[in-house]
C-alpha atoms as a PDB file:
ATOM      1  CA  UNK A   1     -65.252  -9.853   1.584  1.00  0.00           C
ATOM      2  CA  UNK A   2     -62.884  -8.282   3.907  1.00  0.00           C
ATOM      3  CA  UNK A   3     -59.134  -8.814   3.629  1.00  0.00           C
ATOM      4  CA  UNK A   4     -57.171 -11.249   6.137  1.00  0.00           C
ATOM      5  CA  UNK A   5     -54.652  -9.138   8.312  1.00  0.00           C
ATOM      6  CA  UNK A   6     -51.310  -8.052   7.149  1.00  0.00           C
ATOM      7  CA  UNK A   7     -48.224  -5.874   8.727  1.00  0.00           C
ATOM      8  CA  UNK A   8     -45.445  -4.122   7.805  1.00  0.00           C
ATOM      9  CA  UNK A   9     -42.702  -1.736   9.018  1.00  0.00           C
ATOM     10  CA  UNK A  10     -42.285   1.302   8.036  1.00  0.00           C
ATOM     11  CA  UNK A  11     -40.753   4.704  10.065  1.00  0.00           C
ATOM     12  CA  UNK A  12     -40.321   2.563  12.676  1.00  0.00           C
ATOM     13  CA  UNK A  13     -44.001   1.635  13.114  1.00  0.00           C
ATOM     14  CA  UNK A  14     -45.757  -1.793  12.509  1.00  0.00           C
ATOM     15  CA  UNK A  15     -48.436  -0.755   9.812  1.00  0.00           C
ATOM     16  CA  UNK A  16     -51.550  -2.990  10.302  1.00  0.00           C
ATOM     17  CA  UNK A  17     -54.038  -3.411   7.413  1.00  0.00           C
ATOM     18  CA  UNK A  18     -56.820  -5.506   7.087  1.00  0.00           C
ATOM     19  CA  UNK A  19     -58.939  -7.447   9.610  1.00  0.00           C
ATOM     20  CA  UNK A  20     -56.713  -9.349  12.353  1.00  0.00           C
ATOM     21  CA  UNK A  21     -60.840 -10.915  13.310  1.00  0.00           C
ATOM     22  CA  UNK A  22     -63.176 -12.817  11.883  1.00  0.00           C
ATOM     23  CA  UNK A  23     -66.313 -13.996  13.660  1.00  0.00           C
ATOM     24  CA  UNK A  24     -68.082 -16.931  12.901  1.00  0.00           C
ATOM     25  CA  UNK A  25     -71.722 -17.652  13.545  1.00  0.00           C
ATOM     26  CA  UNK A  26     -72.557 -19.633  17.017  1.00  0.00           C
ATOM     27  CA  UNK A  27     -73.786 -23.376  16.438  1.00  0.00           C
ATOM     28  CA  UNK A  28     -75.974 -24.917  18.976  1.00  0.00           C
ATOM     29  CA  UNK A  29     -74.476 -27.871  21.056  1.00  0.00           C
ATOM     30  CA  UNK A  30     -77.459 -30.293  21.055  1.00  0.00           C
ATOM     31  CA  UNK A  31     -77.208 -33.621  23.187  1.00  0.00           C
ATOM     32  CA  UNK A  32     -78.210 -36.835  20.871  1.00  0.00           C
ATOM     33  CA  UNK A  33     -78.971 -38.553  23.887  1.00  0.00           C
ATOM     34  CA  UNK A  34     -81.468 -36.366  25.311  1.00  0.00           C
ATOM     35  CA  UNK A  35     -84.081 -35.626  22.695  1.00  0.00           C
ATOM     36  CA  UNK A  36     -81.717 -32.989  20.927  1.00  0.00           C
ATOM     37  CA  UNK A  37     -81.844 -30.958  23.861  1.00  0.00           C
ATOM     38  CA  UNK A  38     -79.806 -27.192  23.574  1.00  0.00           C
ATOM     39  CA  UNK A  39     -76.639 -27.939  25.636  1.00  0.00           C
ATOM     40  CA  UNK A  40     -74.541 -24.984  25.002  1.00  0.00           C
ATOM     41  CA  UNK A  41     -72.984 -23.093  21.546  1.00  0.00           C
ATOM     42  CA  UNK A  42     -69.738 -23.053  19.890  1.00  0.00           C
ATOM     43  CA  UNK A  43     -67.889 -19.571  20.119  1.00  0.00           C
ATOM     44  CA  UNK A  44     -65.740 -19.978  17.083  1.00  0.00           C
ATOM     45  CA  UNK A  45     -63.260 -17.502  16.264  1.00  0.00           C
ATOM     46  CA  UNK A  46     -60.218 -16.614  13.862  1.00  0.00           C
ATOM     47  CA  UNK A  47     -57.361 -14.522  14.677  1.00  0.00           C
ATOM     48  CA  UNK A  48     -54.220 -12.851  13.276  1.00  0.00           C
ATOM     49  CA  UNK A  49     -51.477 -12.748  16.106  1.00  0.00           C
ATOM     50  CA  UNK A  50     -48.458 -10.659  15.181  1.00  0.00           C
ATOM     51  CA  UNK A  51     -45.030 -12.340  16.523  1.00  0.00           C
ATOM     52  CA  UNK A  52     -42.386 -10.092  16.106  1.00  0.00           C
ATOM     53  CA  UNK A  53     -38.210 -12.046  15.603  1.00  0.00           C
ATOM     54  CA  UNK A  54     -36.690  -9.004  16.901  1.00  0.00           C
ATOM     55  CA  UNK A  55     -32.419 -10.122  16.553  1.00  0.00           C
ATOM     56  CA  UNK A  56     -33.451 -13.455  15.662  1.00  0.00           C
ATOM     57  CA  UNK A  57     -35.574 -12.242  12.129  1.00  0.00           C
ATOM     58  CA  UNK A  58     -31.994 -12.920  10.119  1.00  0.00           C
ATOM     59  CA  UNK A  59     -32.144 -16.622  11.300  1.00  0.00           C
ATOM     60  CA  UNK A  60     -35.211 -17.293   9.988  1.00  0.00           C
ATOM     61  CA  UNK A  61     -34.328 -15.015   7.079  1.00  0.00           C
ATOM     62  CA  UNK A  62     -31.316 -16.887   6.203  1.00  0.00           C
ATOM     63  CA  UNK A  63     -33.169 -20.647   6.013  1.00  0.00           C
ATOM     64  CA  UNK A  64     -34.820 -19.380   3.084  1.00  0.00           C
ATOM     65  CA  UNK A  65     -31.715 -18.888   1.649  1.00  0.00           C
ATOM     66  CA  UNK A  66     -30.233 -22.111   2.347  1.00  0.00           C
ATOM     67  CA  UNK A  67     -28.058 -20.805   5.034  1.00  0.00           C
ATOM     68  CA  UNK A  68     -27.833 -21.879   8.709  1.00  0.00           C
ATOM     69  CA  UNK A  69     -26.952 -18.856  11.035  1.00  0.00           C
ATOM     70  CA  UNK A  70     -25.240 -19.734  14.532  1.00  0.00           C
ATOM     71  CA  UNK A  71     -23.850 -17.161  17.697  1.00  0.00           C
ATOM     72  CA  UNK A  72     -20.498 -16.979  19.332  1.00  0.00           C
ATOM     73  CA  UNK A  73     -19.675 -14.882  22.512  1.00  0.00           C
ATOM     74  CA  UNK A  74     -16.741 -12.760  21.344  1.00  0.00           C
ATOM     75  CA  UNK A  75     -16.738 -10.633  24.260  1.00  0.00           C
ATOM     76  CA  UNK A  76     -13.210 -10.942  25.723  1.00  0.00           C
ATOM     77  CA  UNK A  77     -14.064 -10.202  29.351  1.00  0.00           C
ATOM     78  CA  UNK A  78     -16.430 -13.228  29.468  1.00  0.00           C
ATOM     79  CA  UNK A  79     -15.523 -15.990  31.156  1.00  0.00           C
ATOM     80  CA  UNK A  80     -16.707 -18.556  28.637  1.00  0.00           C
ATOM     81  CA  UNK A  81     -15.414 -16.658  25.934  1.00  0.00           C
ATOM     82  CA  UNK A  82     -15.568 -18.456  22.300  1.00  0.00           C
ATOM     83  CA  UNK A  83     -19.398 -20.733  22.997  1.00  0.00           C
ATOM     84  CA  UNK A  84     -21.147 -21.232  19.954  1.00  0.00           C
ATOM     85  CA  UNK A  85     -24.802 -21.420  20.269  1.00  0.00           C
ATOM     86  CA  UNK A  86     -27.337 -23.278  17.643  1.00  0.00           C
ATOM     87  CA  UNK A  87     -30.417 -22.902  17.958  1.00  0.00           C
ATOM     88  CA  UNK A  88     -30.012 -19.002  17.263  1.00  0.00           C
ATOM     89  CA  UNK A  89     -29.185 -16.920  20.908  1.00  0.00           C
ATOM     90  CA  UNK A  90     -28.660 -12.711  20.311  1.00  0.00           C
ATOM     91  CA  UNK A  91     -26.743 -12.874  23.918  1.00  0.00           C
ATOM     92  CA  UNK A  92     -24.584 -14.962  26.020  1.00  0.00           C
ATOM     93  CA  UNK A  93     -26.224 -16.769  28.539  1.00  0.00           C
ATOM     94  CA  UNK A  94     -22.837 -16.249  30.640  1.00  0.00           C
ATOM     95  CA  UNK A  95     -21.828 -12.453  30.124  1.00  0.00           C
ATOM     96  CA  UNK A  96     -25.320 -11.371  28.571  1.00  0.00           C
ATOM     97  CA  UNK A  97     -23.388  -9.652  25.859  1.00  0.00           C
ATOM     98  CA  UNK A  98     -24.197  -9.536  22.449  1.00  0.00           C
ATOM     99  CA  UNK A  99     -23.556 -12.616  20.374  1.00  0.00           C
ATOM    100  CA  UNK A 100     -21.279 -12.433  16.922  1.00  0.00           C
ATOM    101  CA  UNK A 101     -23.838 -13.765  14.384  1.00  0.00           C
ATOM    102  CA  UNK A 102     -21.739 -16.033  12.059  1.00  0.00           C
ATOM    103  CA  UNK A 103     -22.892 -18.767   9.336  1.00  0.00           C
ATOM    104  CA  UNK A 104     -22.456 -22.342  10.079  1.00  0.00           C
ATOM    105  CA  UNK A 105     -23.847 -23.951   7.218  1.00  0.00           C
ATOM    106  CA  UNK A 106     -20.406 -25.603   5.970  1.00  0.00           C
ATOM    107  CA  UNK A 107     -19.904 -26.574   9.553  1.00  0.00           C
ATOM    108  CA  UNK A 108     -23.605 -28.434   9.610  1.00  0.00           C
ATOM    109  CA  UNK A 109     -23.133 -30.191   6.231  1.00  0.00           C
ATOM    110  CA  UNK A 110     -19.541 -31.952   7.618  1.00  0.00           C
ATOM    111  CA  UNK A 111     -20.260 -32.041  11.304  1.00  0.00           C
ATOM    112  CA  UNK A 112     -24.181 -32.307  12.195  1.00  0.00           C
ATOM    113  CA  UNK A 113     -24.773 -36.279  13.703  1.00  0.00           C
ATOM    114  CA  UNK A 114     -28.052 -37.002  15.601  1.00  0.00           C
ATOM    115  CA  UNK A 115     -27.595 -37.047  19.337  1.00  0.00           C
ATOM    116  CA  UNK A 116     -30.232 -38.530  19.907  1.00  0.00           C
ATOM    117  CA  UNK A 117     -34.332 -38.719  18.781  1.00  0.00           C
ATOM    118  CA  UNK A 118     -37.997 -39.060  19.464  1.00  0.00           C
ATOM    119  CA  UNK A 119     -40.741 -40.443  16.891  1.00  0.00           C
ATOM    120  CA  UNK A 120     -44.086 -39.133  17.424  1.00  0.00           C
ATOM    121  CA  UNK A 121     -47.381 -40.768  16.420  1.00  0.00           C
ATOM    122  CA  UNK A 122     -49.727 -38.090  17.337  1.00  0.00           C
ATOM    123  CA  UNK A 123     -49.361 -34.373  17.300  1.00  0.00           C
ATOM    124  CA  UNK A 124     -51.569 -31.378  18.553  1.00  0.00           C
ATOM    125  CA  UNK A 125     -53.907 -29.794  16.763  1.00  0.00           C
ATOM    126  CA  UNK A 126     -51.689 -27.090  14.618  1.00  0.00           C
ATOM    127  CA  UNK A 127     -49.198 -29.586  13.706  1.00  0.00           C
ATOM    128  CA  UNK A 128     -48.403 -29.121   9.992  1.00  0.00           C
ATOM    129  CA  UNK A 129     -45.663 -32.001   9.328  1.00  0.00           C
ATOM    130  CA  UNK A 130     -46.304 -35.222   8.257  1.00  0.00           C
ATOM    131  CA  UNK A 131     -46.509 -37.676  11.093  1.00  0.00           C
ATOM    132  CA  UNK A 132     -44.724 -39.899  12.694  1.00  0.00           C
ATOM    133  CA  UNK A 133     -42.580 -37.030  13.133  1.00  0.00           C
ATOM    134  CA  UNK A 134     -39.584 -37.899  13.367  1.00  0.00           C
ATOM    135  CA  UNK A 135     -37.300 -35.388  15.948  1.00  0.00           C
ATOM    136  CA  UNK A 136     -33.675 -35.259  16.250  1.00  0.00           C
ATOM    137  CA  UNK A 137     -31.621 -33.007  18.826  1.00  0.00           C
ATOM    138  CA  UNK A 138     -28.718 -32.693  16.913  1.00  0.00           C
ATOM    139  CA  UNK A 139     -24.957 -31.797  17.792  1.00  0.00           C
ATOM    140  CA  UNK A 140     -22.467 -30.215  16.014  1.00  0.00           C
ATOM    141  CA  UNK A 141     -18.728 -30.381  16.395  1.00  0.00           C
ATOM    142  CA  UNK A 142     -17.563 -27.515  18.282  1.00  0.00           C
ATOM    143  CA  UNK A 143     -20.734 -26.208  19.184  1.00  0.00           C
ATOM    144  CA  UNK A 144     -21.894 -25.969  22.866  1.00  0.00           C
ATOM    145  CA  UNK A 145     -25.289 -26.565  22.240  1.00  0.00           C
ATOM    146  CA  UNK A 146     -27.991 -29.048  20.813  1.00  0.00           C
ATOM    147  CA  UNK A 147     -30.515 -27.999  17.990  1.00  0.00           C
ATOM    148  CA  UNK A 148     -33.540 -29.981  17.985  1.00  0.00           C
ATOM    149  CA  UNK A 149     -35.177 -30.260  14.810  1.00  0.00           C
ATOM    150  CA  UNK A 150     -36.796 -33.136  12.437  1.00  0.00           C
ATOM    151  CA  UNK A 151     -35.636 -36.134   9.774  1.00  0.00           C
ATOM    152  CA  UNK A 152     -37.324 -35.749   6.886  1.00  0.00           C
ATOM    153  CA  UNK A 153     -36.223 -38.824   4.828  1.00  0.00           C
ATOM    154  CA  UNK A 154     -35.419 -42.146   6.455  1.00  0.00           C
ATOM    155  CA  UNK A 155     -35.224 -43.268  10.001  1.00  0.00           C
ATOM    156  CA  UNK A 156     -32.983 -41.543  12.879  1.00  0.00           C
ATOM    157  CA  UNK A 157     -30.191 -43.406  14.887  1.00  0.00           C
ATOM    158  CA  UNK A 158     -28.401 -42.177  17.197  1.00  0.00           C
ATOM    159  CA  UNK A 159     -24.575 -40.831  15.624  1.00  0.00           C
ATOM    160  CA  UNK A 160     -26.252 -40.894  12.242  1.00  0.00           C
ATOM    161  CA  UNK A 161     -24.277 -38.597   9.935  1.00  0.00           C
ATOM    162  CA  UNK A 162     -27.048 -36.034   8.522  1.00  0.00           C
ATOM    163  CA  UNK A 163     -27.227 -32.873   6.107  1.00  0.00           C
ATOM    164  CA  UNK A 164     -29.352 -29.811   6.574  1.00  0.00           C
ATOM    165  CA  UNK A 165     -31.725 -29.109   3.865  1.00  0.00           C
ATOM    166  CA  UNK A 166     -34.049 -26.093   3.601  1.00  0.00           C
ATOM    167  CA  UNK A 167     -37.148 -24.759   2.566  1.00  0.00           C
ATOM    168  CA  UNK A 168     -35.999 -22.339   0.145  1.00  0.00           C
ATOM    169  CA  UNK A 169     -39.003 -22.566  -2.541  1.00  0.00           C
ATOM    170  CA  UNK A 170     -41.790 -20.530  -0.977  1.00  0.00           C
ATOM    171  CA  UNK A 171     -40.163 -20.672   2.773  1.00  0.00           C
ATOM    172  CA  UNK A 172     -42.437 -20.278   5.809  1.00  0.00           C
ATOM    173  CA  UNK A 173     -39.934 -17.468   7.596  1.00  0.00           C
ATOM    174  CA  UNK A 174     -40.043 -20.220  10.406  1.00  0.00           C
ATOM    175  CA  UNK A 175     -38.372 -23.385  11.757  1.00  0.00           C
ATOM    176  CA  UNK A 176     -40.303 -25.704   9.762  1.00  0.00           C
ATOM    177  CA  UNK A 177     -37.628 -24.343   6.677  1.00  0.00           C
ATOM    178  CA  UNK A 178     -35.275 -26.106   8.194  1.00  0.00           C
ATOM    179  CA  UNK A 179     -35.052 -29.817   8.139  1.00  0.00           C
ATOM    180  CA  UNK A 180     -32.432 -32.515   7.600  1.00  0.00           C
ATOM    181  CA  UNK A 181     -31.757 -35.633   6.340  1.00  0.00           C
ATOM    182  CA  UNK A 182     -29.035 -38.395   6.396  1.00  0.00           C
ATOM    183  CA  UNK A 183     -25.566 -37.706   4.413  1.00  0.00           C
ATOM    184  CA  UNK A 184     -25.870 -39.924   1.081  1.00  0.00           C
ATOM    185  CA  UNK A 185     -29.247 -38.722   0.780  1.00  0.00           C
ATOM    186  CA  UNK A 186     -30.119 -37.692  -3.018  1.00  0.00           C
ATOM    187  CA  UNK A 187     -31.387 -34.223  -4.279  1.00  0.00           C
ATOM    188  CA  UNK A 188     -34.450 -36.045  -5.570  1.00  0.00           C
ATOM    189  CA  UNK A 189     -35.629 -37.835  -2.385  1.00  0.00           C
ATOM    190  CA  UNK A 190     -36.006 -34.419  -0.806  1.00  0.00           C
ATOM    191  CA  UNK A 191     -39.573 -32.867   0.258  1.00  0.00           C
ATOM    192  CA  UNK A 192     -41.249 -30.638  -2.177  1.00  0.00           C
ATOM    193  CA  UNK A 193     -39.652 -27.215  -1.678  1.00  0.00           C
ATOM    194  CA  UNK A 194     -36.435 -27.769  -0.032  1.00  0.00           C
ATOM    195  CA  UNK A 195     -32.933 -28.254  -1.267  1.00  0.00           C
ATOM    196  CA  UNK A 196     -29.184 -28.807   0.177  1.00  0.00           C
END
């Protein structure tokens, strides 16, 4: 039985071990209409895709932890000195300096309101939430940009006061460990997983 894919860093160097492959036998495509007759095959096949988060790996890093990380352009020769950015942006779109990473998690649990939201039925075929899914952009006082993201308890209206809660049992080291909910919302109505 081989082993699925795994990386590390070390030196420097991603380290791959394992197989980032798996082939699967062909099946024949037979149409029922036709006497069974051989239409084509299916050409299944499973791969291991390595993404790497660069700048960004601490965001991800810090859901886990129950902490929301957010940039500010500190860089006193640009002109829009002082924008806060959330989602997550290493440089300013303005000066293209680097961005001071700061943590904005108090600032989410008193400010974050929904803009405004979407509720989708249907989903494409790697979705892993529960549908509908409910999607909020979501704005937060004194930031210059929208996060969009999803309710996870209750349903979204627009100016609705919410918390962020995060994955922080078992976390995913994506988006998905972030989620939020509407302020008033009690520790035991959260998903599985995720706490304030």
């Amino acid at each position: 039985m081989s082993m699925f894919g795994q990386v590390y860093v070390k030196d420097n160097k991603y380290r791959i071990k394992g197989d980032f492959h798996h082939l699967t036998p062909n099946v024949p495509i037979r149409n029922a209409d036709e006497g069974w007759k051989l239409m084509g095959v299916t050409n299944p096949r499973d791969m291991t895709y390595i993404h790497s988060y660069g700048g960004e790996a601490q965001f991800f890093e810090a859901l886990g932890e129950g902490k929301l990380l957010g940039t500010r352009c500190d860089n006193p020769d640009c002109e829009f000195k002082g924008t806060v950015y959330q989602p997550f942006r290493i440089h300013c779109a303005d000066c293209l300096g680097k961005n001071t990473v700061f943590d904005m998690t108090k600032l989410a649990k008193t400010t974050a309101t929904v803009h405004t939201f979407m509720v989708c039925e249907r989903a494409g075929a790697f979705n892993t939430l529960d549908k509908p899914i409910k999607f909020v952009n979501i704005e937060f006082e004194g930031v210059d940009t929208i996060l969009m993201s999803y309710l996870s308890v209750g349903d979204p209206e627009i100016g609705m006061k919410l918390l962020p809660i995060f994955q922080t049992k078992n976390p995913t080291c994506t988006i998905l460990d972030l989620s939020w909910v509407p302020a008033g919302t009690k520790a035991e109505e959260l998903p599985e997983g995720f706490t304030f």
